[in-house]
C-alpha atoms as a PDB file:
ATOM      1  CA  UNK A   1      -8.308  -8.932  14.600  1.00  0.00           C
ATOM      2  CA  UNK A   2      -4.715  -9.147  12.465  1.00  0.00           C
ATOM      3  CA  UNK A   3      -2.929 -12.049  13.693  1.00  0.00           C
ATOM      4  CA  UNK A   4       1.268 -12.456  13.512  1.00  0.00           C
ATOM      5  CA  UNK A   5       2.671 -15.625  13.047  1.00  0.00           C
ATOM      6  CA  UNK A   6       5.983 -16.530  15.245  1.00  0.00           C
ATOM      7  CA  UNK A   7       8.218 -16.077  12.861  1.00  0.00           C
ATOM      8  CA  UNK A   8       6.237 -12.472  11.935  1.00  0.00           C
ATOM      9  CA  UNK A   9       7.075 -11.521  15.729  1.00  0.00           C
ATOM     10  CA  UNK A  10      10.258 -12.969  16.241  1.00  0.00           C
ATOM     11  CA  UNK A  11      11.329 -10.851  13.162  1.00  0.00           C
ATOM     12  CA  UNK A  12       9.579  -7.607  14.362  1.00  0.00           C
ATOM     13  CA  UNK A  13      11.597  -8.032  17.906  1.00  0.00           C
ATOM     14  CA  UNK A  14      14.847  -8.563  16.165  1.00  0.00           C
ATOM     15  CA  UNK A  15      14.408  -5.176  13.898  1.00  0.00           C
ATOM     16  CA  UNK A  16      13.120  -3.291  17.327  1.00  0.00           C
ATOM     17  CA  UNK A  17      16.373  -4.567  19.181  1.00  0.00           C
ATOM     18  CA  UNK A  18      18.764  -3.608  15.477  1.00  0.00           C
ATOM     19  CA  UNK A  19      17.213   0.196  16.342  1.00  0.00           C
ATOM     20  CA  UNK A  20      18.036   0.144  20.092  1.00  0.00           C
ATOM     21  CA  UNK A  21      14.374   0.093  20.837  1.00  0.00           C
ATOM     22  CA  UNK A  22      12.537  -1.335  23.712  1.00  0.00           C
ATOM     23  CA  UNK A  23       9.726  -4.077  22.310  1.00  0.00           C
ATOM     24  CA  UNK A  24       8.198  -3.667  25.358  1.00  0.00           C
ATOM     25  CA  UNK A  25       7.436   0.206  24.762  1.00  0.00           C
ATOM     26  CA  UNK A  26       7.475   0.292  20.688  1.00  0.00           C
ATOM     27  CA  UNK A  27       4.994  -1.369  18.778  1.00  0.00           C
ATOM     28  CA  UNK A  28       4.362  -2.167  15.105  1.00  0.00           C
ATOM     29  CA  UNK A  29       1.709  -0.060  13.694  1.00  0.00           C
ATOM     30  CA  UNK A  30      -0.089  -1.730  10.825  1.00  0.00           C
ATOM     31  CA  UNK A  31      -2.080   0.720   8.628  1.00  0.00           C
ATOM     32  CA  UNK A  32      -3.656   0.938   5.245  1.00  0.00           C
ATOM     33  CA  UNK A  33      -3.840   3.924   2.954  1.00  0.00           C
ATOM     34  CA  UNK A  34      -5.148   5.026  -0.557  1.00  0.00           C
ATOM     35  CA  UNK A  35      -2.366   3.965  -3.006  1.00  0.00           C
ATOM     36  CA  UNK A  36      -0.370   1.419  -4.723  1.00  0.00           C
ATOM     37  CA  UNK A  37      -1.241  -0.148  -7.977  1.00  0.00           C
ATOM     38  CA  UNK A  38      -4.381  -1.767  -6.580  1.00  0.00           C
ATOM     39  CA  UNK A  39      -5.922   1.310  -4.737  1.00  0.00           C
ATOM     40  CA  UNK A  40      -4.583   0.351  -0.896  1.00  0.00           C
ATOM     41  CA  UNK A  41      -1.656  -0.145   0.331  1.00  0.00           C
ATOM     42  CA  UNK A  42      -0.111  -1.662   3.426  1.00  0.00           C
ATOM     43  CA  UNK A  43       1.495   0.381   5.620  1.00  0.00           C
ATOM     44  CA  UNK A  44       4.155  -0.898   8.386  1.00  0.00           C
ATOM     45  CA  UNK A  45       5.935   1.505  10.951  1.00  0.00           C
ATOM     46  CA  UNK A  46       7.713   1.771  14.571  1.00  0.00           C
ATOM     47  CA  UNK A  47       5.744   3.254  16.932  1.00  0.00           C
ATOM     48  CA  UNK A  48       6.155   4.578  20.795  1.00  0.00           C
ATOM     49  CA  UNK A  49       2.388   6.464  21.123  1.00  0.00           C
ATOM     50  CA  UNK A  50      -0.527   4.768  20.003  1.00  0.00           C
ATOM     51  CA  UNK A  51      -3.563   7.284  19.557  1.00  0.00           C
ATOM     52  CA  UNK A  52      -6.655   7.141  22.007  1.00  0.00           C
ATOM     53  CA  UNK A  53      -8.726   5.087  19.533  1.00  0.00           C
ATOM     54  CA  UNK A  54      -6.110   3.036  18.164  1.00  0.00           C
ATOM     55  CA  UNK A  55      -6.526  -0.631  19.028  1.00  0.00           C
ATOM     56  CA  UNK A  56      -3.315  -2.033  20.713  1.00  0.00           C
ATOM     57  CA  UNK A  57      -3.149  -6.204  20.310  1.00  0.00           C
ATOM     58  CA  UNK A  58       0.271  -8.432  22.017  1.00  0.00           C
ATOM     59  CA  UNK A  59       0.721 -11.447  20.006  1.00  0.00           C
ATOM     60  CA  UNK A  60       4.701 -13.551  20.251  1.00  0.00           C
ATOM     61  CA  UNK A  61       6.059 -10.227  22.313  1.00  0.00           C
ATOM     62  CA  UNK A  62       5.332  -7.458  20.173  1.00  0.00           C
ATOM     63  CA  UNK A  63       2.420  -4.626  20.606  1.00  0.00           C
ATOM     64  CA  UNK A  64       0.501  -4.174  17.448  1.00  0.00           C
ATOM     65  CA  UNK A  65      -1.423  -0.941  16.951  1.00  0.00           C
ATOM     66  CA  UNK A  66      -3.684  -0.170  14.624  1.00  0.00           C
ATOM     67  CA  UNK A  67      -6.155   2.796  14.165  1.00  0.00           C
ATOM     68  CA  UNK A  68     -10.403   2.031  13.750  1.00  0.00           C
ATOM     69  CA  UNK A  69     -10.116   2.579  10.058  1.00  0.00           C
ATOM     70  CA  UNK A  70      -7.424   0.133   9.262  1.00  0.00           C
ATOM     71  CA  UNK A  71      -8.809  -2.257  11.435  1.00  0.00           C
ATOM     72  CA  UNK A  72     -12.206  -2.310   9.031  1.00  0.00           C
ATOM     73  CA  UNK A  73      -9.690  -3.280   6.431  1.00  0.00           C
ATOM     74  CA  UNK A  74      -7.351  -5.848   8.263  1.00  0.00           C
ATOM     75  CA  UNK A  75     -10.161  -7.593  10.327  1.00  0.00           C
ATOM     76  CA  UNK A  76      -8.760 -11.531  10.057  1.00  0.00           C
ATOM     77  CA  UNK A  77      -5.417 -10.432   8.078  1.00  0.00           C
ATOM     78  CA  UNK A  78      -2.237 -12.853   8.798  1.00  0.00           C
ATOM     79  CA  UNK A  79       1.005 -11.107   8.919  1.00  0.00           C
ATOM     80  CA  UNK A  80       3.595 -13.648   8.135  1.00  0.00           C
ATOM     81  CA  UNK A  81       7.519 -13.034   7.610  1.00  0.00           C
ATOM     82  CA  UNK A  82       8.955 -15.357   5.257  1.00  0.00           C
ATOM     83  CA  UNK A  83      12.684 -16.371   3.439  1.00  0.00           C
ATOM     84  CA  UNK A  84      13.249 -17.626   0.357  1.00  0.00           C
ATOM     85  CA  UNK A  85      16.751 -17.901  -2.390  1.00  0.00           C
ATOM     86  CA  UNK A  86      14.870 -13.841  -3.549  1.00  0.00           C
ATOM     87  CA  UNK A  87      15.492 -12.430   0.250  1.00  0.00           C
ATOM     88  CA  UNK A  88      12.711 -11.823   3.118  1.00  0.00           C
ATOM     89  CA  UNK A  89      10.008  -9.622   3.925  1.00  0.00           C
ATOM     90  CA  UNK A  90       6.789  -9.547   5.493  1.00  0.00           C
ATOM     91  CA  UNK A  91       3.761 -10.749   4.085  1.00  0.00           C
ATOM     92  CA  UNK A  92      -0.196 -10.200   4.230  1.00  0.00           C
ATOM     93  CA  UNK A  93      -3.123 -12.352   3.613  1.00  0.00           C
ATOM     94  CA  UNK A  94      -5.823 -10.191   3.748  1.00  0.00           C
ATOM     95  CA  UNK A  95      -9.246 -12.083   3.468  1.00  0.00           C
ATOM     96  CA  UNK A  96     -10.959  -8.794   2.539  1.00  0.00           C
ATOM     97  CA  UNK A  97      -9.072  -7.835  -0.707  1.00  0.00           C
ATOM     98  CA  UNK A  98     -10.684  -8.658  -3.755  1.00  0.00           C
ATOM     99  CA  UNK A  99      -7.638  -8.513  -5.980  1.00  0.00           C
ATOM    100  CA  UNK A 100      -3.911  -7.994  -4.882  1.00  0.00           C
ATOM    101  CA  UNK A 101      -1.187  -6.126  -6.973  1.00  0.00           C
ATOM    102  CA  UNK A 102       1.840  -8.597  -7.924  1.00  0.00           C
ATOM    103  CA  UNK A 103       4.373  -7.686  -5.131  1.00  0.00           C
ATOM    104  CA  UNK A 104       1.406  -8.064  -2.606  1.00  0.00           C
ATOM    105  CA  UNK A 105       2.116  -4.582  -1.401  1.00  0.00           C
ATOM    106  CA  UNK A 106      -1.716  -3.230  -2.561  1.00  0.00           C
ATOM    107  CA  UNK A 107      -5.207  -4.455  -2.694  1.00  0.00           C
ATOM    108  CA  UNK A 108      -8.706  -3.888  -3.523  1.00  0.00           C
ATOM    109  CA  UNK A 109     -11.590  -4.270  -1.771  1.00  0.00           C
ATOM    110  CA  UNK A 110     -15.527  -5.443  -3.088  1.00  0.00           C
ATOM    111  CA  UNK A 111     -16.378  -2.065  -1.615  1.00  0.00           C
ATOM    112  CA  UNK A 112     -13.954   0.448  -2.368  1.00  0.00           C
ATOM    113  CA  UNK A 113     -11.449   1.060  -4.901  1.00  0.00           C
ATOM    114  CA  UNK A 114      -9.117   3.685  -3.519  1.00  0.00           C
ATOM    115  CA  UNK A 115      -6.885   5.673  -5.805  1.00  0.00           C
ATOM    116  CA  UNK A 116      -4.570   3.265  -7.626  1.00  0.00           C
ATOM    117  CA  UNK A 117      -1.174   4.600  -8.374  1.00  0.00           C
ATOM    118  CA  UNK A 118       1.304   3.301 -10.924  1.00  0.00           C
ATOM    119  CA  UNK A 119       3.388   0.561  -9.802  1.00  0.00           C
ATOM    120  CA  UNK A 120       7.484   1.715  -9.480  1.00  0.00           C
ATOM    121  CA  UNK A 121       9.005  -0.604 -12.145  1.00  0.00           C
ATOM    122  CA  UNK A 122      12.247  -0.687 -10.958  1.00  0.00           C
ATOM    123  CA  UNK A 123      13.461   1.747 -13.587  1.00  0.00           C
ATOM    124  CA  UNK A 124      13.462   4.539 -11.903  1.00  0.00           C
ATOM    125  CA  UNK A 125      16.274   6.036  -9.897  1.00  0.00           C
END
């Protein structure tokens, strides 16, 4: 199971509220897919209609969905939202990634290595 910390949820409510949308019927969907420089990424989206097989998890007042495959990836990840003097963002200890890329945006797993994609060095437009 993915656990949020406080300040992960009291973040997620305040972004739901920012877009006019109800907490109580728009969850966070938390999903990995084949990319990033380490072969997964983390995926993070708004969402009103979880699938039939998605699981659906309330932790600090916000629904958290995420579909069976994910969930083989994110089994005992910590979603954290942190502040610092570079800005905020949300965060992701995964205990199942081997190695994670430097932003912490892509990981790789004992078992599987994805498809790694270059990392965006800022130098594009």
């Amino acid at each position: 199971m993915i656990t949020l910390t406080p300040e992960a949820g009291a973040k997620i409510r305040a972004l739901l509220l920012e877009r006019n949308k109800d907490p109580e019927a728009t969850g966070l969907r938390v999903f990995v897919q084949e990319g990033g420089c380490s072969g997964y990424a983390y995926g993070l989206k708004f969402e009103s209609n979880p699938g039939e097989n998605d699981r659906v998890i309330e932790q600090h007042g916000v629904k958290v969905i995420i579909d069976p495959v994910s969930a083989m990836f994110l089994e005992g990840a910590r979603i954290d939202y942190v502040e610092n003097l570079m800005g905020g963002g949300f965060t992701i200890q995964n205990p199942n990634a081997s190695q994670t890329c430097g932003c912490g945006q892509s990981f790789k797993t004992p078992k599987g290595q994805g498809r790694p994609q270059p990392c965006d060095d800022g130098d594009t437009a």
